[in-house]
PDB file of N, CA and C in Angstrom:
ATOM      1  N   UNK A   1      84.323  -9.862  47.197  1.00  0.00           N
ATOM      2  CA  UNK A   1      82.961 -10.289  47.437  1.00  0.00           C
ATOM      3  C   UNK A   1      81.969  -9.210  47.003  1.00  0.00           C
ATOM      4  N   UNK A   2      82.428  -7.914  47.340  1.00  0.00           N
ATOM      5  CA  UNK A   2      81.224  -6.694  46.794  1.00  0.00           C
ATOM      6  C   UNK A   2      81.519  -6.929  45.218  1.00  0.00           C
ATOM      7  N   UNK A   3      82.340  -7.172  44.711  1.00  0.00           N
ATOM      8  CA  UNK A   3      82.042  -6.935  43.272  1.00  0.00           C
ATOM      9  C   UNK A   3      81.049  -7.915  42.665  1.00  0.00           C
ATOM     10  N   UNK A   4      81.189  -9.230  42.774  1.00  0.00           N
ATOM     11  CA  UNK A   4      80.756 -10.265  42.839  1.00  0.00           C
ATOM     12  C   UNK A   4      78.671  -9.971  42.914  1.00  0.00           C
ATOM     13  N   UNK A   5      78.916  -9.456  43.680  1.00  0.00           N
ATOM     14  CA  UNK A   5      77.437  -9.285  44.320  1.00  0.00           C
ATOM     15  C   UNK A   5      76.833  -8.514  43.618  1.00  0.00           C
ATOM     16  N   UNK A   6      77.409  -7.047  43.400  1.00  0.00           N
ATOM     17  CA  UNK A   6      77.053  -6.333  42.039  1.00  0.00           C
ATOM     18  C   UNK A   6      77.133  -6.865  41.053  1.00  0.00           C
ATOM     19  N   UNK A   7      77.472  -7.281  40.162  1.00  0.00           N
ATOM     20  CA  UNK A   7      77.769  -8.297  39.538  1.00  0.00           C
ATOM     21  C   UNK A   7      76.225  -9.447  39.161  1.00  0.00           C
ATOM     22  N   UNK A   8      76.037  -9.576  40.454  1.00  0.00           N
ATOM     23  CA  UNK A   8      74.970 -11.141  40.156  1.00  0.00           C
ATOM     24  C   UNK A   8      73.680 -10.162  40.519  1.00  0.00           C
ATOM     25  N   UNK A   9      73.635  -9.488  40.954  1.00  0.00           N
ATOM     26  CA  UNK A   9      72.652  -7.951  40.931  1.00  0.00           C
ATOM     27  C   UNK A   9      72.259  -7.882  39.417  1.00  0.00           C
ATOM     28  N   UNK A  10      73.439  -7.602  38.948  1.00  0.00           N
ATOM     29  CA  UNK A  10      73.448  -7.101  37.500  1.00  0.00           C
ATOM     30  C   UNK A  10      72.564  -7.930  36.523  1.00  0.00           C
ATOM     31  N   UNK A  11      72.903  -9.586  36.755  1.00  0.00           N
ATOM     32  CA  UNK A  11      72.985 -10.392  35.862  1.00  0.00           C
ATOM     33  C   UNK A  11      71.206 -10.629  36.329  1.00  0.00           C
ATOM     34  N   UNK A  12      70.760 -10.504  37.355  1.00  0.00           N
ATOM     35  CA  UNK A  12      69.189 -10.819  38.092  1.00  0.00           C
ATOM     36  C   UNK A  12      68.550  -9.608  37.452  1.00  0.00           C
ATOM     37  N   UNK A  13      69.016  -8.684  37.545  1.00  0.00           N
ATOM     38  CA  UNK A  13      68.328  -7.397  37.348  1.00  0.00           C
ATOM     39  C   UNK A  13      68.232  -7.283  35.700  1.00  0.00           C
ATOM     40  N   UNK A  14      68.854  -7.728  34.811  1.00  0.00           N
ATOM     41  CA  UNK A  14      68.657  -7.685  33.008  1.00  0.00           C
ATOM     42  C   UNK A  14      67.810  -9.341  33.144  1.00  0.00           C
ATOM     43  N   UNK A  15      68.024 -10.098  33.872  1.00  0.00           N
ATOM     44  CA  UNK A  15      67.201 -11.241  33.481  1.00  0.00           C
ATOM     45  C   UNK A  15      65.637 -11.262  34.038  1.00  0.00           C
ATOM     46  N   UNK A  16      65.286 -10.498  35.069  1.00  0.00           N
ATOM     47  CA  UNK A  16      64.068  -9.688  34.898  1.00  0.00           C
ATOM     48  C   UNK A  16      63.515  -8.514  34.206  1.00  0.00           C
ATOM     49  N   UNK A  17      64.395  -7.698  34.112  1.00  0.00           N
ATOM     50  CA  UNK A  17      63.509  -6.639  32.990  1.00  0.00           C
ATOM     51  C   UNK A  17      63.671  -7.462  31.677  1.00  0.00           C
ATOM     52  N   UNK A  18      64.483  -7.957  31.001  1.00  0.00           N
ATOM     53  CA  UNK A  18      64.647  -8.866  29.790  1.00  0.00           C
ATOM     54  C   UNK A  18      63.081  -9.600  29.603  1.00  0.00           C
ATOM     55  N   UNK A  19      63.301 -10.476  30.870  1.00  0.00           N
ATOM     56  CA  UNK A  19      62.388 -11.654  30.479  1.00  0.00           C
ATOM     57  C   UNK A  19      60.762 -10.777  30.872  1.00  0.00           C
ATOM     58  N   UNK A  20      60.820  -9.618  31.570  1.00  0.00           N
ATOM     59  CA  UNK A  20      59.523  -8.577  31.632  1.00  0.00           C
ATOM     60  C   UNK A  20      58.722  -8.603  30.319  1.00  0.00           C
ATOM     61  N   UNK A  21      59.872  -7.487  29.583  1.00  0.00           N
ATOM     62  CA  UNK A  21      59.756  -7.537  27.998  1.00  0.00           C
ATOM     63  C   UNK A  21      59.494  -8.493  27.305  1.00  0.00           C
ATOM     64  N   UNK A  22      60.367  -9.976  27.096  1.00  0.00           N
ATOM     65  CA  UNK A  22      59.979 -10.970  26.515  1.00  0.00           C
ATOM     66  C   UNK A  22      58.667 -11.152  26.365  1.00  0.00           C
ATOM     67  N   UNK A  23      57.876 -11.347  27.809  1.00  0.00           N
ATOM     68  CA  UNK A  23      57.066 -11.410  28.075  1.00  0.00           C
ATOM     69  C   UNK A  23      55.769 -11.279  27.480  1.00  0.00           C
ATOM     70  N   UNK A  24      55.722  -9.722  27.416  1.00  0.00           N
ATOM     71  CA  UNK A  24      54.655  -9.172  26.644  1.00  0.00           C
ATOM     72  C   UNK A  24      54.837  -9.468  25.198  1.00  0.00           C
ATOM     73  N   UNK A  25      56.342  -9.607  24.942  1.00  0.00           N
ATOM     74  CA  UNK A  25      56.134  -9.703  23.376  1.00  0.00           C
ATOM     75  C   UNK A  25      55.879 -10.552  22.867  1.00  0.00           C
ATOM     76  N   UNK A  26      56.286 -11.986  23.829  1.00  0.00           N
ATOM     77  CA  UNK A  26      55.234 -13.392  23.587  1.00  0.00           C
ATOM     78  C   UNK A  26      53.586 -13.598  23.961  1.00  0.00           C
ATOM     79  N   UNK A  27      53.068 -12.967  24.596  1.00  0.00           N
ATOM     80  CA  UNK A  27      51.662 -12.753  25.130  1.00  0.00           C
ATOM     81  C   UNK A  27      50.994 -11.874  24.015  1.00  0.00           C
ATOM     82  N   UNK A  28      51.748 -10.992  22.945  1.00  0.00           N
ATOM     83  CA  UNK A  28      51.310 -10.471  22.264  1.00  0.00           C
ATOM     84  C   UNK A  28      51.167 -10.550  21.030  1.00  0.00           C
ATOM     85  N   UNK A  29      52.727 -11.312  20.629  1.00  0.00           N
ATOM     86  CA  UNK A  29      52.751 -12.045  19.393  1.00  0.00           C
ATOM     87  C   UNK A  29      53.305 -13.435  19.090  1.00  0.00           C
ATOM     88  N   UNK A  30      53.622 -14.091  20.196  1.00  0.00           N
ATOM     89  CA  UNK A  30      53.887 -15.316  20.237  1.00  0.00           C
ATOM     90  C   UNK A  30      55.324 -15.629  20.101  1.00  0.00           C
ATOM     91  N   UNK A  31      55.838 -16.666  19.820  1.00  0.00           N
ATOM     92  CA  UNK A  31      56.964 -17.128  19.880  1.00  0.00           C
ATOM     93  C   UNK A  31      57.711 -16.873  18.307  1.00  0.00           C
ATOM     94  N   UNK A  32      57.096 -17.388  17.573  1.00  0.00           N
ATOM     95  CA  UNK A  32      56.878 -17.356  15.809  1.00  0.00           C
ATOM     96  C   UNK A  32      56.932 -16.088  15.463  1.00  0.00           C
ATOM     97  N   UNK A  33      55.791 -14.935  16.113  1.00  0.00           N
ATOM     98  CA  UNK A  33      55.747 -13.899  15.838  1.00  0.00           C
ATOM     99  C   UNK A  33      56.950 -12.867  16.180  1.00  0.00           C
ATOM    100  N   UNK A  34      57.559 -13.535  16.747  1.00  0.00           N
ATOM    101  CA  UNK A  34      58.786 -12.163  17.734  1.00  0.00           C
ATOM    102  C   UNK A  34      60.139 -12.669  16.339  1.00  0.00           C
ATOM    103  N   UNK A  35      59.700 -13.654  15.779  1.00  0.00           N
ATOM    104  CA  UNK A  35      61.392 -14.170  14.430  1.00  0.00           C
ATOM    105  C   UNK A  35      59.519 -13.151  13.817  1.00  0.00           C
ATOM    106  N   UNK A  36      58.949 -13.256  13.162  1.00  0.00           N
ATOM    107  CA  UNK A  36      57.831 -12.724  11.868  1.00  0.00           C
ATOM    108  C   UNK A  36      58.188 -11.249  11.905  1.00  0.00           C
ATOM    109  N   UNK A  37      58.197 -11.093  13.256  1.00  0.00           N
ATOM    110  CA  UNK A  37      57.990  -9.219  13.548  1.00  0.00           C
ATOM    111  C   UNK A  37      59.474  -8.827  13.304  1.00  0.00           C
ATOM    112  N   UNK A  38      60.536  -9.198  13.762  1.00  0.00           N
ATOM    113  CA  UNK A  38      61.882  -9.227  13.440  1.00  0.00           C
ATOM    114  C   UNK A  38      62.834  -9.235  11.997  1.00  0.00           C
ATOM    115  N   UNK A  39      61.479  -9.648  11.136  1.00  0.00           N
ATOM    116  CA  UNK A  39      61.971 -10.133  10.047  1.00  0.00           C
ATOM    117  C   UNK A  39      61.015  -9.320   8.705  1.00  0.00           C
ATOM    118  N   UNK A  40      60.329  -8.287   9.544  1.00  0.00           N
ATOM    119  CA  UNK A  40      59.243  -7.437   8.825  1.00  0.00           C
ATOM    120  C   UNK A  40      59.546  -6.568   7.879  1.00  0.00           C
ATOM    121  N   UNK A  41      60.566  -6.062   8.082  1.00  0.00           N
ATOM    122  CA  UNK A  41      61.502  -4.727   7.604  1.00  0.00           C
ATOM    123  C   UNK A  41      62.658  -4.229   7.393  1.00  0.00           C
ATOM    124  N   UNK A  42      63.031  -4.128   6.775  1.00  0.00           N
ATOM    125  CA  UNK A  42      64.512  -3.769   6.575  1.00  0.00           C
ATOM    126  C   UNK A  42      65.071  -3.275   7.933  1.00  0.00           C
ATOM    127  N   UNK A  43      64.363  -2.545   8.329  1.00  0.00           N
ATOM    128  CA  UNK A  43      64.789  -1.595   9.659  1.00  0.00           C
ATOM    129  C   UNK A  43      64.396  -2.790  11.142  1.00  0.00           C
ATOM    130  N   UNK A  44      63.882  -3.625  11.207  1.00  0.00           N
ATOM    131  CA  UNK A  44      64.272  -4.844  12.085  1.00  0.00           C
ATOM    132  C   UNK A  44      64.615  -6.080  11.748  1.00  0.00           C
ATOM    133  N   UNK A  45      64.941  -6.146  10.193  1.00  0.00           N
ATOM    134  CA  UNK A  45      65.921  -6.884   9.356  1.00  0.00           C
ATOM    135  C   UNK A  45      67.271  -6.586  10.066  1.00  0.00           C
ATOM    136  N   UNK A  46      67.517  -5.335  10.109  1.00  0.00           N
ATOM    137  CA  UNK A  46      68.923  -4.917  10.663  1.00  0.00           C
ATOM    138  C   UNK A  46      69.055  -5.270  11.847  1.00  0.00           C
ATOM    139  N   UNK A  47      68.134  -5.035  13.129  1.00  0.00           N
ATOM    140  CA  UNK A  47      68.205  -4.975  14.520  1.00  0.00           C
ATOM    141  C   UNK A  47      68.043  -6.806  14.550  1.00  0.00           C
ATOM    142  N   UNK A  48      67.534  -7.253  14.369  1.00  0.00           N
ATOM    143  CA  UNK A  48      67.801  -8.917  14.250  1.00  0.00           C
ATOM    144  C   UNK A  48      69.363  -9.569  13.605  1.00  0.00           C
ATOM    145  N   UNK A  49      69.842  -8.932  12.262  1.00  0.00           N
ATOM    146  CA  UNK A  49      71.314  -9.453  11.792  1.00  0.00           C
ATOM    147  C   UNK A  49      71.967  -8.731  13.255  1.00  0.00           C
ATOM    148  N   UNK A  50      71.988  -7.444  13.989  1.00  0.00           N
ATOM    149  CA  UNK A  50      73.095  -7.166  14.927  1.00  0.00           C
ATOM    150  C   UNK A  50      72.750  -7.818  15.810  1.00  0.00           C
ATOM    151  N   UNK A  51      71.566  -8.629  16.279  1.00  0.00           N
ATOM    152  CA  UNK A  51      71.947  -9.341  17.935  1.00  0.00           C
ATOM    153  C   UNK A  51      72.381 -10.655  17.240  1.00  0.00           C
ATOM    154  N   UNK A  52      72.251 -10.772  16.117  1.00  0.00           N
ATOM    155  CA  UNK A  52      72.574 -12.360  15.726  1.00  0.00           C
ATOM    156  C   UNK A  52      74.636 -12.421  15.427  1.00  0.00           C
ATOM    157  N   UNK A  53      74.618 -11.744  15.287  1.00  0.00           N
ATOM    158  CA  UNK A  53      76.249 -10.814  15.094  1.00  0.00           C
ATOM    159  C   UNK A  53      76.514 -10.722  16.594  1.00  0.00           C
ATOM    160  N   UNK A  54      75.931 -10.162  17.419  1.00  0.00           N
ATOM    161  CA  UNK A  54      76.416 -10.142  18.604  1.00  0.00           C
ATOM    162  C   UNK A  54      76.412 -11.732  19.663  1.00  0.00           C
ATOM    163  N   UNK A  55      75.432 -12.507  19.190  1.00  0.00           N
ATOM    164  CA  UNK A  55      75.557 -13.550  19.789  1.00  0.00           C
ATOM    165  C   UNK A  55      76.193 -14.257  19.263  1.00  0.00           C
ATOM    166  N   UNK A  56      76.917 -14.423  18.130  1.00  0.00           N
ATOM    167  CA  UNK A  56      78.193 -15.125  17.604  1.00  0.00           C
ATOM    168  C   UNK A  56      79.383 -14.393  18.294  1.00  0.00           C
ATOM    169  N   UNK A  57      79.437 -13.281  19.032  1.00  0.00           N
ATOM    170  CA  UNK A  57      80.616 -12.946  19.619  1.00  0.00           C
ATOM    171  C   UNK A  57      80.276 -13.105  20.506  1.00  0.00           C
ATOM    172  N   UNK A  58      79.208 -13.300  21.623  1.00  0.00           N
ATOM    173  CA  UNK A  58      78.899 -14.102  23.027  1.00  0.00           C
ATOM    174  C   UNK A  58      79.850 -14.922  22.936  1.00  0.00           C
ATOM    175  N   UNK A  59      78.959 -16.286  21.844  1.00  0.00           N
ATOM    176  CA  UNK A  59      79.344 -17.438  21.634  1.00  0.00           C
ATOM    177  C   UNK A  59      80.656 -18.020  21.667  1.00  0.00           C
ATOM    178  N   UNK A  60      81.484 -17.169  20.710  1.00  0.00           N
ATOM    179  CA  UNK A  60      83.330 -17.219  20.661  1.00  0.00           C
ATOM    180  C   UNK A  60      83.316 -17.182  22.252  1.00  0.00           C
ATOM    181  N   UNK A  61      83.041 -15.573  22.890  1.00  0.00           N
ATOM    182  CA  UNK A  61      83.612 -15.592  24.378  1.00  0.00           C
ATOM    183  C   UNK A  61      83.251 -16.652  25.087  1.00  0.00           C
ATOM    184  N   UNK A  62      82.302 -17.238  25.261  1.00  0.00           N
ATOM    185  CA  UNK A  62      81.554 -18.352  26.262  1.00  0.00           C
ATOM    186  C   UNK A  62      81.987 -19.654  25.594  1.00  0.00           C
ATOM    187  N   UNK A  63      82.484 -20.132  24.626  1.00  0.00           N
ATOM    188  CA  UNK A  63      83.270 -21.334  24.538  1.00  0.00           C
ATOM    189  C   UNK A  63      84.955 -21.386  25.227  1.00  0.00           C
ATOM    190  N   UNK A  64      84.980 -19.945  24.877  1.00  0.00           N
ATOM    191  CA  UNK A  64      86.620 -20.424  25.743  1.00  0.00           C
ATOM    192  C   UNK A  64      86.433 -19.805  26.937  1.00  0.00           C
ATOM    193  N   UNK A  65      86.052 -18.951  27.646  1.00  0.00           N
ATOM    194  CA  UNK A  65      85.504 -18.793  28.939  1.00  0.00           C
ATOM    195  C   UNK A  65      85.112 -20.821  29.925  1.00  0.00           C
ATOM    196  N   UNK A  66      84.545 -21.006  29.039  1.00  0.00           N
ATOM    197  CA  UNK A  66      84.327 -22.200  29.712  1.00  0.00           C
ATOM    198  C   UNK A  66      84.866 -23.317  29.702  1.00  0.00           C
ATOM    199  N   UNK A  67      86.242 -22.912  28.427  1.00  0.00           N
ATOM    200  CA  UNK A  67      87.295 -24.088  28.585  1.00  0.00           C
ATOM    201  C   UNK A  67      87.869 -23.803  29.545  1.00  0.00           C
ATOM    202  N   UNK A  68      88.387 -22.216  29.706  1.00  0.00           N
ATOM    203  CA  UNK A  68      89.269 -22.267  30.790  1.00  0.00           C
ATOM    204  C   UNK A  68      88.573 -22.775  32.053  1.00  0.00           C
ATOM    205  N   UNK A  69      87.377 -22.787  32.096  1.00  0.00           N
ATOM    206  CA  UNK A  69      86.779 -23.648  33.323  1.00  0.00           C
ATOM    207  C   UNK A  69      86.383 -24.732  33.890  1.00  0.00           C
ATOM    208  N   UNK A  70      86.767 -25.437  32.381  1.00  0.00           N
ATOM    209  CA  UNK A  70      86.769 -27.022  32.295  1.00  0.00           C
ATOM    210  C   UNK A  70      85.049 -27.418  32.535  1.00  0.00           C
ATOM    211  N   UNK A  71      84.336 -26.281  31.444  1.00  0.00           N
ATOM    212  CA  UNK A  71      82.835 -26.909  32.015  1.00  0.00           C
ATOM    213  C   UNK A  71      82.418 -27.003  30.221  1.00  0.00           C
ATOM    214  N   UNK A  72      81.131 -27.760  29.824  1.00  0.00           N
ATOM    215  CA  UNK A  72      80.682 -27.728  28.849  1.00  0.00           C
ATOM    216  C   UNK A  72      80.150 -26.064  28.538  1.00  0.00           C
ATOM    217  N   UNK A  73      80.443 -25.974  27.334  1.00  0.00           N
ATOM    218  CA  UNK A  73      79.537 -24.997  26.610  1.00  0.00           C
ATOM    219  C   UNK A  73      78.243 -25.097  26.111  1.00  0.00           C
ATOM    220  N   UNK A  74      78.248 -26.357  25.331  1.00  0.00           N
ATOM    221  CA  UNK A  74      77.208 -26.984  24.839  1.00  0.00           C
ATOM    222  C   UNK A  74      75.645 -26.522  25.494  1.00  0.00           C
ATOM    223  N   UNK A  75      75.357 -26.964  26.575  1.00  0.00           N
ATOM    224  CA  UNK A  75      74.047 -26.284  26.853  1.00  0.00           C
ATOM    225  C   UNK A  75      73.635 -24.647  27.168  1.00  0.00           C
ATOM    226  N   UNK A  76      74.619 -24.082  26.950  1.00  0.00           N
ATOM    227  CA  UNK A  76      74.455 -22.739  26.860  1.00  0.00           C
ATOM    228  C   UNK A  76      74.343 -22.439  25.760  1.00  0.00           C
ATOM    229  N   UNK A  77      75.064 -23.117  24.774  1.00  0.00           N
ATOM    230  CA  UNK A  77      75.207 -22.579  23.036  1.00  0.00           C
ATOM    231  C   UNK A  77      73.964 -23.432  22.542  1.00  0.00           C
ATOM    232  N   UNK A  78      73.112 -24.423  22.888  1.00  0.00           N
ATOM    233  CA  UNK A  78      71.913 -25.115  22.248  1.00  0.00           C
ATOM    234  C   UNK A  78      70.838 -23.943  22.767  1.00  0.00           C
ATOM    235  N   UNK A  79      70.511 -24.225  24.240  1.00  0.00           N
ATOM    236  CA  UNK A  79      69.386 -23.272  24.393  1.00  0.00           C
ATOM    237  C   UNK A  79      69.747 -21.385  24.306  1.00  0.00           C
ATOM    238  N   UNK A  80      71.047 -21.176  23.293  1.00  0.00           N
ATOM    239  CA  UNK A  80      70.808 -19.383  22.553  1.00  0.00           C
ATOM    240  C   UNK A  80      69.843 -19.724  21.246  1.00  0.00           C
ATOM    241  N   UNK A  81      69.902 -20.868  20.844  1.00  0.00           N
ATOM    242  CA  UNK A  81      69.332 -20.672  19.471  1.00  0.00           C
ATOM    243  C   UNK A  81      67.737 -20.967  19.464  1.00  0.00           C
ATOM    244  N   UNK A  82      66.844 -20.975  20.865  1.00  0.00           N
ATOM    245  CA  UNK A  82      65.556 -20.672  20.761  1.00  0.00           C
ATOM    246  C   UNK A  82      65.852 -19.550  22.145  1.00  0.00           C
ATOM    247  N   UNK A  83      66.121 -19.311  23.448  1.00  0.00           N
ATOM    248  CA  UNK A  83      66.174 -18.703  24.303  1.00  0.00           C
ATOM    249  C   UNK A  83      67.012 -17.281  23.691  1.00  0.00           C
ATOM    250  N   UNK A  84      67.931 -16.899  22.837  1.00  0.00           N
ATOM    251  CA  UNK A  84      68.771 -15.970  22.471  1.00  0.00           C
ATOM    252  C   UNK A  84      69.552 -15.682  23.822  1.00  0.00           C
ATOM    253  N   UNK A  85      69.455 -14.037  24.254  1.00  0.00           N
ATOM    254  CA  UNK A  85      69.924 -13.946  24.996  1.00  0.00           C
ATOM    255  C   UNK A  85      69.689 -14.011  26.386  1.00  0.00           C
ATOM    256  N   UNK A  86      69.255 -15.053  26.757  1.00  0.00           N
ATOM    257  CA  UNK A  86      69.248 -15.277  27.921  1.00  0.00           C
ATOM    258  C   UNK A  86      70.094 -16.317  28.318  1.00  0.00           C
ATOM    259  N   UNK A  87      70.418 -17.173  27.563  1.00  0.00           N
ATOM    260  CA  UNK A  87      71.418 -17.855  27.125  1.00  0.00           C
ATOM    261  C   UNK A  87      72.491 -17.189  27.988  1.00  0.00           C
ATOM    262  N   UNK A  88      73.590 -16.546  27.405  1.00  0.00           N
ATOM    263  CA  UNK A  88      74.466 -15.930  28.207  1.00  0.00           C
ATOM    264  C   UNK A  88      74.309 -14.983  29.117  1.00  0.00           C
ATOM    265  N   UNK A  89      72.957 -14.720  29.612  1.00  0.00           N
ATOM    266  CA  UNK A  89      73.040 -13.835  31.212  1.00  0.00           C
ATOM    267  C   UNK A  89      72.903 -15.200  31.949  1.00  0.00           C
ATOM    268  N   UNK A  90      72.294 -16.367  31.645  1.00  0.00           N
ATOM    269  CA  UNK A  90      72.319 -17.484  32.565  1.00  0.00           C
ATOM    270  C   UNK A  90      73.392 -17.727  32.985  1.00  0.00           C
ATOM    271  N   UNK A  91      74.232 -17.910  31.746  1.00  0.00           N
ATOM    272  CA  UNK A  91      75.947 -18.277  32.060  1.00  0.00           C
ATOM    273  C   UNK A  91      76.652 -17.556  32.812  1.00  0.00           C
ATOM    274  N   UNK A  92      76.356 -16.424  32.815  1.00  0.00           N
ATOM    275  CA  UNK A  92      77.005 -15.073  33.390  1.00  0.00           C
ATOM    276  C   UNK A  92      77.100 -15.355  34.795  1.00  0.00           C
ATOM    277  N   UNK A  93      75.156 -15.567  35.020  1.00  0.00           N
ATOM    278  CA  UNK A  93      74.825 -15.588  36.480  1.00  0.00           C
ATOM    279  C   UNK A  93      75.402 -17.134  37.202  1.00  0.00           C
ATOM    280  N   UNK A  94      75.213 -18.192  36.368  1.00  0.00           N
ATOM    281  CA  UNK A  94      76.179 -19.638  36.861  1.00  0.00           C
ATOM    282  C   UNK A  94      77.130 -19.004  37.133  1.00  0.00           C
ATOM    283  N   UNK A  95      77.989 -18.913  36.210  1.00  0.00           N
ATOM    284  CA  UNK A  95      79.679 -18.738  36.359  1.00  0.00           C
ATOM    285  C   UNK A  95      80.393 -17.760  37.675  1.00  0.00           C
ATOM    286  N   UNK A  96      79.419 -16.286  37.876  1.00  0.00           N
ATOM    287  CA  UNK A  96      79.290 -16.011  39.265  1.00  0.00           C
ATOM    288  C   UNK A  96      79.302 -16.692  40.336  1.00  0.00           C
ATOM    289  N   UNK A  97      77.700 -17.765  40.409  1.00  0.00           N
ATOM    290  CA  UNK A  97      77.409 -18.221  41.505  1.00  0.00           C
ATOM    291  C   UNK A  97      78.370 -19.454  41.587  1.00  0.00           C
ATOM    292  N   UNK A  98      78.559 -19.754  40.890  1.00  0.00           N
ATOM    293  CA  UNK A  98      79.937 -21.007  40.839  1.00  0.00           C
ATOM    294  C   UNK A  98      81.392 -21.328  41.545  1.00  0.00           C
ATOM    295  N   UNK A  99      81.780 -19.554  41.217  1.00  0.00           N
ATOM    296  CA  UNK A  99      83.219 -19.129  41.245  1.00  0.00           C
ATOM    297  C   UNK A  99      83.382 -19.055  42.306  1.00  0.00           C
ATOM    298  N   UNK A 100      85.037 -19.660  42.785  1.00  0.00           N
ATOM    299  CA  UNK A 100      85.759 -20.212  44.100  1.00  0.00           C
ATOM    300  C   UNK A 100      85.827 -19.030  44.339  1.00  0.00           C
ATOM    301  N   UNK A 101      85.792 -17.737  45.457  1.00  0.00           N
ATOM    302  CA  UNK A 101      86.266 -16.836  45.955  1.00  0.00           C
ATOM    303  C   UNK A 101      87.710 -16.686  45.682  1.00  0.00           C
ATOM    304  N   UNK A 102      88.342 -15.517  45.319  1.00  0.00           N
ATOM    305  CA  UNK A 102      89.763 -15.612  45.576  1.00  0.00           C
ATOM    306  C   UNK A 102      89.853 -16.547  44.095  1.00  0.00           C
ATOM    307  N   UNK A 103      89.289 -16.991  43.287  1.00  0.00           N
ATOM    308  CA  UNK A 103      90.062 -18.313  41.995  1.00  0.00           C
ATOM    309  C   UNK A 103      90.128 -17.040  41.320  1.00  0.00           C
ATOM    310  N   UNK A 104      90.703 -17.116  39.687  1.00  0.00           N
ATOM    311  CA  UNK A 104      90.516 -16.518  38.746  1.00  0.00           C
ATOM    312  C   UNK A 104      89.353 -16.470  38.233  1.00  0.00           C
ATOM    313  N   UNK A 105      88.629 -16.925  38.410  1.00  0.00           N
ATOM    314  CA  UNK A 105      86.906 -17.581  37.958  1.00  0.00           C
ATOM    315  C   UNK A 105      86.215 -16.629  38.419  1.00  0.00           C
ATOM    316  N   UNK A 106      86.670 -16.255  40.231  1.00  0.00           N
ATOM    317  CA  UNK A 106      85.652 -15.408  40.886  1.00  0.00           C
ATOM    318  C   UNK A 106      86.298 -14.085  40.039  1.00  0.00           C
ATOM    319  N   UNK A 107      86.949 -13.656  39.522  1.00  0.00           N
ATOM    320  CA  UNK A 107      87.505 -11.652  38.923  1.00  0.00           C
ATOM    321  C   UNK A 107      86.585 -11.880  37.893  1.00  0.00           C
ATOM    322  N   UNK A 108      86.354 -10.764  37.461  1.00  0.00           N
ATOM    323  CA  UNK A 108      85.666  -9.902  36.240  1.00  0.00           C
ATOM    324  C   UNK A 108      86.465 -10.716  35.586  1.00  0.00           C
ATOM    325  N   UNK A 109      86.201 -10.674  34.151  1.00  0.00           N
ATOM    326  CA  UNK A 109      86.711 -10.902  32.604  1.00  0.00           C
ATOM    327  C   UNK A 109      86.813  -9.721  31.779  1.00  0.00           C
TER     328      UNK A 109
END
């Protein structure tokens, strides 16, 4: 149960400072502007191909993560491709709050 809790700590605590940040960077440059600004420079040319690289290896993990759980993937893998990563801290934080105590579901991965 303590791990668990740290754990959904974890997953609350990046989905507020995350969505903090988001924040301003939509209040500042919009929705359009955060792919424009991303896509400005070689040097956030790069930092955009690695989270897009990294959310294709989310993606692999969180499709079979969620076979073994017998739940859809599907709405986690539609809303990464405007939400990014929040996408899988949502899942993170479901799959926590979900998990039978004591199942394989409730352990780390």
């Amino acid at each position: 149960m303590k791990n668990r809790n740290v754990r959904l700590m974890v997953w609350v605590a990046l989905l507020l400072v995350h969505g903090a940040i988001s924040m301003v960077a939509m209040m500042e440059v919009g929705f359009l502007g955060i792919f424009e600004e991303g896509l400005a420079t070689w040097g956030t040319r790069q930092v955009f191909s690695d989270l897009t690289v990294g959310l294709v290896l989310v993606s692999i993990w969180l499709v079979r993560d969620a076979r073994e759980r017998k739940v859809s993937a599907w709405p986690f893998l539609v809303a990464m491709l405007g939400a990014g990563t929040f996408s899988p801290l949502f899942y993170l934080l479901w799959r926590d709050l979900t998990a039978v105590e004591g199942s394989r579901a409730a352990l780390p991965a």
